[in-house]
Protein backbone atom coordinates (compact mmCIF):
# COMPACT_ATOMS: atom_id res chain seq x y z
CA UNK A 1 3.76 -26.04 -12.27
CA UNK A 2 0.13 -26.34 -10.92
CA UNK A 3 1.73 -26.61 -7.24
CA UNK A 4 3.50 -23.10 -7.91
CA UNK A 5 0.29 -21.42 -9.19
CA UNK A 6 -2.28 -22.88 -6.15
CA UNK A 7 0.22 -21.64 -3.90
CA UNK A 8 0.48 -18.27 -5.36
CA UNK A 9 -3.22 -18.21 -5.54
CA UNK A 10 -3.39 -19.38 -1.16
CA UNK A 11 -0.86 -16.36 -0.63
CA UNK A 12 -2.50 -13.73 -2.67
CA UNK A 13 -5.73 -14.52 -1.08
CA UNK A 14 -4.71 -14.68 2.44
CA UNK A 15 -2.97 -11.27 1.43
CA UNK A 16 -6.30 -9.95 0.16
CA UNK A 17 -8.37 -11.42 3.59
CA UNK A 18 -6.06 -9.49 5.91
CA UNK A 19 -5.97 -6.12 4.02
CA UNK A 20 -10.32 -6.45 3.71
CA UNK A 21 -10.51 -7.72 7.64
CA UNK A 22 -7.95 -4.44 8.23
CA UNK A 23 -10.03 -1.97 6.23
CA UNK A 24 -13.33 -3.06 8.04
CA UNK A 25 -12.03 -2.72 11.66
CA UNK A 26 -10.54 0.82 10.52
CA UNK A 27 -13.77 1.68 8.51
CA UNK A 28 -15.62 0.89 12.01
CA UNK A 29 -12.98 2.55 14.26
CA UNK A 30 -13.19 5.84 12.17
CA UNK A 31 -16.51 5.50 12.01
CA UNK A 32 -16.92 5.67 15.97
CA UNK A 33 -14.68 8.68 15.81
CA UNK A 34 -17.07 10.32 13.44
CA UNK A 35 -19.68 9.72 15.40
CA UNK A 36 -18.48 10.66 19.29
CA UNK A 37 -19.91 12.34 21.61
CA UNK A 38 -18.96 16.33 21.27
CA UNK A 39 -18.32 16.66 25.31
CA UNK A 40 -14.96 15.23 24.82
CA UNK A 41 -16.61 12.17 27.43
CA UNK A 42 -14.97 9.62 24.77
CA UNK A 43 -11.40 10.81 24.07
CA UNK A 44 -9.95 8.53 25.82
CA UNK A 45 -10.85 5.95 23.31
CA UNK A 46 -9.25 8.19 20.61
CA UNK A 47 -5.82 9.60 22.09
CA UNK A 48 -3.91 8.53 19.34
CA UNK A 49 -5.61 10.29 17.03
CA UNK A 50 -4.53 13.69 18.46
């Protein structure tokens, strides 16, 4: 019974690491969209936003 529970502790926290390192790259991606240039110089980055 201890095996089952470590295991579904090693899943739900590898679950949780991916969703935080996710939110922080799209927390720093919208972040540089926020904070572009207003020239339209880096859209390129950004096309599928549009």
């Amino acid at each position: 019974m201890e095996i089952a529970m470590i295991l579904i502790y090693v899943i739900l926290f590898s679950i949780s690491l991916f969703l935080s390192f996710a939110s922080v790259k799209y927390f720093i991606t919208m972040w540089k969209f926020k904070n572009r240039k207003k020239d339209g110089s880096e859209d390129d980055n950004f096309k599928r936003f549009d």
